[in-house]
N, C-alpha and C. Protein backbone atom coordinates (compact mmCIF):
# COMPACT_ATOMS: atom_id res chain seq x y z
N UNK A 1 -20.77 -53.50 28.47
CA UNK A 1 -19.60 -53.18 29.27
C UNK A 1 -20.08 -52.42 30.50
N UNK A 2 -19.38 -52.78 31.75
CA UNK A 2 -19.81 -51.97 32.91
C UNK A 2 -19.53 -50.49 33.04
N UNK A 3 -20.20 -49.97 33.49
CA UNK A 3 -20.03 -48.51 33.54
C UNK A 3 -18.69 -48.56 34.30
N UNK A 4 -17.24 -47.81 34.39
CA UNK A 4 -16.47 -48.05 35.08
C UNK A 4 -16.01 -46.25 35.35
N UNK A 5 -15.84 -46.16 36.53
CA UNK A 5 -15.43 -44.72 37.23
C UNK A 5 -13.48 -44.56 37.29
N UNK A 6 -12.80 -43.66 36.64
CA UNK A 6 -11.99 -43.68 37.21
C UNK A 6 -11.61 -42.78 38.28
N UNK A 7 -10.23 -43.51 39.09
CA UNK A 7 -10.10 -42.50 40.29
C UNK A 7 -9.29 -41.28 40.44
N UNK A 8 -9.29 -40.22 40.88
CA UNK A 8 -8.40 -39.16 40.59
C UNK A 8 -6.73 -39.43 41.10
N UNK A 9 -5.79 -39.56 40.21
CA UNK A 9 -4.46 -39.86 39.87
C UNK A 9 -4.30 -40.62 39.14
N UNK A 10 -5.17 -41.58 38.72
CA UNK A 10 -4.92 -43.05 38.07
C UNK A 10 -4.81 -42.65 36.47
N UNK A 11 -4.10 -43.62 35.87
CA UNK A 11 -3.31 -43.03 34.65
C UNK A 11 -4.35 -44.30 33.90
N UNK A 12 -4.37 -43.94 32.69
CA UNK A 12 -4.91 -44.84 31.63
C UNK A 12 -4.67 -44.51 29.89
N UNK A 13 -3.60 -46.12 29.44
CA UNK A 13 -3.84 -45.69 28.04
C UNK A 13 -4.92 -45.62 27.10
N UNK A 14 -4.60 -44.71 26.32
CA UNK A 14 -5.74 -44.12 25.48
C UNK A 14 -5.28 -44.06 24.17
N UNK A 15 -5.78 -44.83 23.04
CA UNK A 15 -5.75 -44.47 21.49
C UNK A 15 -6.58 -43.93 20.94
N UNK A 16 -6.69 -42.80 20.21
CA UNK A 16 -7.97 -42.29 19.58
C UNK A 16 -7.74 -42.54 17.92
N UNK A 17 -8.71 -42.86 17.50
CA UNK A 17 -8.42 -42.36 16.20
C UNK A 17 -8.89 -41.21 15.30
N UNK A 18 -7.87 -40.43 14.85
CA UNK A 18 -8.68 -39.06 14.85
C UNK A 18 -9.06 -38.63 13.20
N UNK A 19 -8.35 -39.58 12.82
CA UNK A 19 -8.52 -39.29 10.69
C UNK A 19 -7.78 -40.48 10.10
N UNK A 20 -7.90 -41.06 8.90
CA UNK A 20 -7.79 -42.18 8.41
C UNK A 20 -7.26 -41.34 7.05
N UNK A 21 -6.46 -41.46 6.12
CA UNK A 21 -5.70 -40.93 4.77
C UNK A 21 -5.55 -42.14 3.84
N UNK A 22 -6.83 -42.52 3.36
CA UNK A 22 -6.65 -43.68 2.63
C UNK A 22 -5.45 -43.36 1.20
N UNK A 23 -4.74 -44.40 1.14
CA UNK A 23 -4.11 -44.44 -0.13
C UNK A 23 -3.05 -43.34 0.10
N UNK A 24 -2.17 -42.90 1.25
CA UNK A 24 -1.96 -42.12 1.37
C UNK A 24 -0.13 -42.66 0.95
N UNK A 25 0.50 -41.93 0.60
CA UNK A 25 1.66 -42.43 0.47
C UNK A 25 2.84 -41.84 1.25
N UNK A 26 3.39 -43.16 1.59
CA UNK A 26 4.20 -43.05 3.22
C UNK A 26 5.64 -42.95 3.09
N UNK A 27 6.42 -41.89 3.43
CA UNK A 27 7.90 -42.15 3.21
C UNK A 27 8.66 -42.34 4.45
N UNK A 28 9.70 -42.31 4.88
CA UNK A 28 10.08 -42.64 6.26
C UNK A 28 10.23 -41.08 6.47
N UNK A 29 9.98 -41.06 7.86
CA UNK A 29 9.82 -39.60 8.52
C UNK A 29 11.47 -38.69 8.11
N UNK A 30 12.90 -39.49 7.95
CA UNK A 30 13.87 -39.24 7.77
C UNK A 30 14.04 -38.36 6.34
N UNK A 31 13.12 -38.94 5.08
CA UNK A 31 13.31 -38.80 4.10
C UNK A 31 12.50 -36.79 3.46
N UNK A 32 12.06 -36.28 4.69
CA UNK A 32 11.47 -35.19 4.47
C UNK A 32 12.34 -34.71 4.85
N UNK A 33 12.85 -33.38 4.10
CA UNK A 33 13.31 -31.92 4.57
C UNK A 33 13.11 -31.08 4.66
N UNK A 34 13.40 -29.72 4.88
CA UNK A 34 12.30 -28.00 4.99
C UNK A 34 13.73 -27.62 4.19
N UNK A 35 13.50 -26.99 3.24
CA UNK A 35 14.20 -25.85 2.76
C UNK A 35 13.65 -24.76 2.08
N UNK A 36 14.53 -24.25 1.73
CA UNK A 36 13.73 -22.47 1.56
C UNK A 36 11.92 -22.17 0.81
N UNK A 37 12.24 -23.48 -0.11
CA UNK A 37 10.70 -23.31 -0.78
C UNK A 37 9.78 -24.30 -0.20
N UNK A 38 9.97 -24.54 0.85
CA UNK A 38 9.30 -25.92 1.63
C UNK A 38 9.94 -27.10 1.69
N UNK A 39 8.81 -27.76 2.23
CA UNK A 39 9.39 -29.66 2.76
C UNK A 39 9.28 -30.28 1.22
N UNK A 40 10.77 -30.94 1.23
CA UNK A 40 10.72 -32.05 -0.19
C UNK A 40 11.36 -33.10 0.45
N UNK A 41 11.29 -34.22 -0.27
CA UNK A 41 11.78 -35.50 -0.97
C UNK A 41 12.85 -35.51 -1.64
N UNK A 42 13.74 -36.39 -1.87
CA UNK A 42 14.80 -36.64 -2.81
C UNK A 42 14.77 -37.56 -3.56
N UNK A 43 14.48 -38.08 -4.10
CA UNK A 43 14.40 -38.82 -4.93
C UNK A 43 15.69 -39.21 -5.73
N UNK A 44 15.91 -40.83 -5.60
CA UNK A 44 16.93 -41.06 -6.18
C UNK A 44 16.92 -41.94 -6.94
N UNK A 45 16.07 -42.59 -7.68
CA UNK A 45 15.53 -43.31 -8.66
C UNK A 45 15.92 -42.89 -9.97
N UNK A 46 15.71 -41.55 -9.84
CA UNK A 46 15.60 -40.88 -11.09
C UNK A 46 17.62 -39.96 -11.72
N UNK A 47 17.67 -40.39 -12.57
CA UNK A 47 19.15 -40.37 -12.62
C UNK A 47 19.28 -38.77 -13.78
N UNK A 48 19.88 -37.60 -12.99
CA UNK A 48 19.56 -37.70 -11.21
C UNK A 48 18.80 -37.38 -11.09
N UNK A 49 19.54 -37.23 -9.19
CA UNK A 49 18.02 -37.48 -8.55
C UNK A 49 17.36 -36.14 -8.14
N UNK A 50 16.98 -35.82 -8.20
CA UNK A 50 15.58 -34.83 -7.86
C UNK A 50 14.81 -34.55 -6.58
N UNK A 51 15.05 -32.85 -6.32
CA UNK A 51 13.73 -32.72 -5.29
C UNK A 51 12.78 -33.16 -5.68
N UNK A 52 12.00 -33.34 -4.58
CA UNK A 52 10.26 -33.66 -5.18
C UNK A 52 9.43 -32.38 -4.08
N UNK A 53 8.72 -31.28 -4.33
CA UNK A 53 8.29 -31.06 -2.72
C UNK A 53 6.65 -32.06 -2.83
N UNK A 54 7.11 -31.72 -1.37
CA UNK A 54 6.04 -32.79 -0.80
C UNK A 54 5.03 -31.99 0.54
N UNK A 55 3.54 -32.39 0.92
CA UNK A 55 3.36 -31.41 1.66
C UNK A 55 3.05 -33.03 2.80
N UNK A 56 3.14 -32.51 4.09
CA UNK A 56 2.68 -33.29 5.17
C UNK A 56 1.63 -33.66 5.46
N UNK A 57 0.80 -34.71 5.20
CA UNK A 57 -0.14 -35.13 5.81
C UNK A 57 -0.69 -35.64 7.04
N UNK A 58 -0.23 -36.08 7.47
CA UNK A 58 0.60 -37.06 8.74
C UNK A 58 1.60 -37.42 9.06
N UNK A 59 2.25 -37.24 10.35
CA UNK A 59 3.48 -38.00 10.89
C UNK A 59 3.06 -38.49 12.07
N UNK A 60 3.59 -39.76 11.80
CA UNK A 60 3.40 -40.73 13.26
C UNK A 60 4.59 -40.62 13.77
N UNK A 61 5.66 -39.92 13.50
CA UNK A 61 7.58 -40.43 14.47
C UNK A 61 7.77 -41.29 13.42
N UNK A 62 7.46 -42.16 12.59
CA UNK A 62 7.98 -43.41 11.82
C UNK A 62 8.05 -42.75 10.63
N UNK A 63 7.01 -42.59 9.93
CA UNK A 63 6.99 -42.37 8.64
C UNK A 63 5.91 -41.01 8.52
N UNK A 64 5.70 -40.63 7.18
CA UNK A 64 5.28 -39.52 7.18
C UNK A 64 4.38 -39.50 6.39
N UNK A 65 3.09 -39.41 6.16
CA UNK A 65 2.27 -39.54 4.67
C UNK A 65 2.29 -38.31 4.20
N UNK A 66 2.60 -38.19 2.89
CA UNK A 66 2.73 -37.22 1.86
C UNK A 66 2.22 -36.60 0.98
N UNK A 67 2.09 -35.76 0.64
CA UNK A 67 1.08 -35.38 -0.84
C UNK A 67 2.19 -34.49 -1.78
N UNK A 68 2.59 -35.02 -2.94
CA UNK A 68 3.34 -35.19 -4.16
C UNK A 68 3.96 -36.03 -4.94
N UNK A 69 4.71 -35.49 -5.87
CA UNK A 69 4.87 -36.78 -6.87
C UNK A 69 6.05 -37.68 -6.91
N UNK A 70 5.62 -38.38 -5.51
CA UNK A 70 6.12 -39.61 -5.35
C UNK A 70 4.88 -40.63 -6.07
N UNK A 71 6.14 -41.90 -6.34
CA UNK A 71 4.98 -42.85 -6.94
C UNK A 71 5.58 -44.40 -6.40
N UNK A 72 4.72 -45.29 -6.28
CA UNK A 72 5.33 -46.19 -5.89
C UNK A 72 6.51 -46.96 -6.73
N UNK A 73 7.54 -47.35 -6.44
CA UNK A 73 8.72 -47.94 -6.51
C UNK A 73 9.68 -46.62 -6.58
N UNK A 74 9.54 -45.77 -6.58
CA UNK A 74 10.86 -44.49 -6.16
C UNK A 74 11.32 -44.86 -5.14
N UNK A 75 12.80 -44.45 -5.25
CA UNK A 75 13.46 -44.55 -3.97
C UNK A 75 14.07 -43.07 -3.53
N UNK A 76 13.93 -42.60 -2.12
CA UNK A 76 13.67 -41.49 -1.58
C UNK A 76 15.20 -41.32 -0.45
N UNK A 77 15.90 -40.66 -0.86
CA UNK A 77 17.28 -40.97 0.22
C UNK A 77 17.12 -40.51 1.93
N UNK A 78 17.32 -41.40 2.47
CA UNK A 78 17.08 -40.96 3.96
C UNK A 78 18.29 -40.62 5.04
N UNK A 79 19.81 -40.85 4.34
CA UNK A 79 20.92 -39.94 4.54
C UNK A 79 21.64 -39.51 3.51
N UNK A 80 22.05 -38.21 3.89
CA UNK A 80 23.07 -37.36 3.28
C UNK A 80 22.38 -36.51 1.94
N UNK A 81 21.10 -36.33 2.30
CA UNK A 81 19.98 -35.92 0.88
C UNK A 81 20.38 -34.33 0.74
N UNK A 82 21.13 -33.97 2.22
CA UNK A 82 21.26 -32.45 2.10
C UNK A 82 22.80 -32.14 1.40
N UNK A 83 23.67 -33.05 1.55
CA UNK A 83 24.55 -33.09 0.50
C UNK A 83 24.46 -32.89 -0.74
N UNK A 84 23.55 -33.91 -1.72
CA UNK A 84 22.89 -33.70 -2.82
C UNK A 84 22.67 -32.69 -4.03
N UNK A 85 23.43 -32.84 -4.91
CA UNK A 85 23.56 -31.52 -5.48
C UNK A 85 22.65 -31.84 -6.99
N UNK A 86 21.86 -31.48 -6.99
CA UNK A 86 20.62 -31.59 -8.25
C UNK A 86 21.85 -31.42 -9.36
N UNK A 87 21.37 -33.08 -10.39
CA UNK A 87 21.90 -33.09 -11.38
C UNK A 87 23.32 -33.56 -11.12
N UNK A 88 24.05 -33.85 -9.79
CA UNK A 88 25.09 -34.86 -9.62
C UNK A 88 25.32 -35.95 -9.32
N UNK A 89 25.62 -36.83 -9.61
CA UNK A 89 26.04 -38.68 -9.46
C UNK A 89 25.64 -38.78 -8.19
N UNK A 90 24.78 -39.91 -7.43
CA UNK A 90 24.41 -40.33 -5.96
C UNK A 90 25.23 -41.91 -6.44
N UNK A 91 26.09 -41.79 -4.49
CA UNK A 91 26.64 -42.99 -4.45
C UNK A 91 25.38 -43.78 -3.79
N UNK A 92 25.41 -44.96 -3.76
CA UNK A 92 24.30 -45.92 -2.80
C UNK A 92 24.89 -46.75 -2.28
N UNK A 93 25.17 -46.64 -1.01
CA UNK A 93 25.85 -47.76 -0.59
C UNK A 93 24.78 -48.33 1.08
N UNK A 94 25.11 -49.68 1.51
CA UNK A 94 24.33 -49.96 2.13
C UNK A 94 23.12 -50.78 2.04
N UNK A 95 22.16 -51.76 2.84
CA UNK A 95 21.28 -52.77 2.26
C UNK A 95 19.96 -51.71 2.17
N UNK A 96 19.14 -52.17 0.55
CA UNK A 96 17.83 -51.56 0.52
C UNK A 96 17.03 -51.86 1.61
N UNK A 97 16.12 -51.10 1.82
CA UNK A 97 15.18 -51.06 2.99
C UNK A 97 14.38 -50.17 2.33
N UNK A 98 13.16 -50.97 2.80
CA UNK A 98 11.34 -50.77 2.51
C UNK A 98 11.05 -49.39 3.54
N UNK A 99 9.60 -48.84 3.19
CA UNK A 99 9.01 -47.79 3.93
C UNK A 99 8.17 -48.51 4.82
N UNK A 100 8.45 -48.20 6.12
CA UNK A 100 7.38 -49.25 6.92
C UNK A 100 6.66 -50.13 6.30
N UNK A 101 5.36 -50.41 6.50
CA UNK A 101 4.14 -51.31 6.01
C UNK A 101 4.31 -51.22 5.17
N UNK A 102 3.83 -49.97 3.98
CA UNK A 102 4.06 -50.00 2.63
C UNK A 102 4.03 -48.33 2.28
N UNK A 103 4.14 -48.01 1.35
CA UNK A 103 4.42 -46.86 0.18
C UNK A 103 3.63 -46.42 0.20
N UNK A 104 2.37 -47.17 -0.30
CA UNK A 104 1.23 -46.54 -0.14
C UNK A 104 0.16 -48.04 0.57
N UNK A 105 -1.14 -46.70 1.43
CA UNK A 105 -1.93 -47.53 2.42
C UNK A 105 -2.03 -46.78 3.05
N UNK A 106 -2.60 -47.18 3.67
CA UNK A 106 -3.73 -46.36 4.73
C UNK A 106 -3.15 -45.97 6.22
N UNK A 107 -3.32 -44.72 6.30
CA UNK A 107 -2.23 -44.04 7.62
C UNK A 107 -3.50 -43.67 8.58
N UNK A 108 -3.37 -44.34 9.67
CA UNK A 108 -4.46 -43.20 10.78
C UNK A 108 -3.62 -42.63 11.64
N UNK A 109 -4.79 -41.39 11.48
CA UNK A 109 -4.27 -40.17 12.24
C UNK A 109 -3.69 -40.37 13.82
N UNK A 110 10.15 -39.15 2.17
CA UNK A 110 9.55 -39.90 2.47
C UNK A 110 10.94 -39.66 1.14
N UNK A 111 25.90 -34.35 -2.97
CA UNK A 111 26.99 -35.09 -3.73
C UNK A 111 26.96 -36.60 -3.73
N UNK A 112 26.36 -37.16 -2.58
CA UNK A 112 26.34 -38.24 -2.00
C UNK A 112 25.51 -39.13 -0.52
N UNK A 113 25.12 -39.89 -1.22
CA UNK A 113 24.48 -40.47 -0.05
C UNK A 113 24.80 -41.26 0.53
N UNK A 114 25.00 -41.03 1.93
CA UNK A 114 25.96 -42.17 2.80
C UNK A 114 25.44 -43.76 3.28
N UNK A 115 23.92 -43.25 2.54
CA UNK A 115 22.84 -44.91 3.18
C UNK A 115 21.72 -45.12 2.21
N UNK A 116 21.39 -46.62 1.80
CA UNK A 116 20.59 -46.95 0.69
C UNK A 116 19.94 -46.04 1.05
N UNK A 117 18.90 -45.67 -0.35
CA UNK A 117 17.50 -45.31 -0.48
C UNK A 117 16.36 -46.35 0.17
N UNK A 118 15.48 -45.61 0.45
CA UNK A 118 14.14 -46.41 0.87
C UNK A 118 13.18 -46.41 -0.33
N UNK A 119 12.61 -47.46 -0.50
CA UNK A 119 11.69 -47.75 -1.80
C UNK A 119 10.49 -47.97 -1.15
N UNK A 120 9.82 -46.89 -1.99
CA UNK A 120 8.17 -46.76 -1.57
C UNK A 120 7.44 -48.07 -1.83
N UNK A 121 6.92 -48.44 -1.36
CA UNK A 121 5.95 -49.65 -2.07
C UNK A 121 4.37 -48.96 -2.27
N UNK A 122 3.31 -50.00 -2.68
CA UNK A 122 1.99 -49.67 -3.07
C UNK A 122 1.62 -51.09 -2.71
């Protein structure tokens, strides 16, 4: 490749890659919350449904890679999770929808719910 100079003002995109999280498991960036004992998950698979906390690995704006006990095929509510009252009936209404790419994979440097859950894949 030619040596190439750039000129002072000239703009250029740039991707770096700065860390790779193999096997990392991805929830949609929506599906994280902060509350008093940290960032969790909701989980609504599980009848009921359940915090999960979760710690941040990565966020791209899309999705978020995670570290806790999410597992693949949980489904993680991505509205109305702050409604949610541990140990009460979740409505589901609305079409299922996937976590980006997948649930889990490789990230380079999740009373009522008003919208399906998102289902992790692997």
């Amino acid at each position: 490749m030619p040596n190439v100079a750039l000129v002072p003002g000239q703009l250029v995109d740039v991707t770096v890659a700065l860390a790779e999280i193999p096997n990392a498991t991805l929830v949609p960036r929506e599906a994280v919350n902060t509350g008093p004992d940290g960032q969790f998950a909701t989980r609504s698979r599980t009848r009921p449904p359940s915090m999960v906390p979760v710690k941040i690995l990565f966020d791209d704006s899309v999705n978020d890679a995670v570290l806790g006990n999410l597992k693949k095929g949980d489904q993680v509510i991505i509205d109305g999770q702050l409604r949610v009252i541990p140990g009460a009936k979740v409505s589901i209404t609305g079409a299922k929808r996937q976590a980006g790419p997948g649930g889990k994979g490789q990230m380079t440097s999740g009373r009522r719910a008003s919208s399906a859950p998102r289902t992790l894949e692997g």
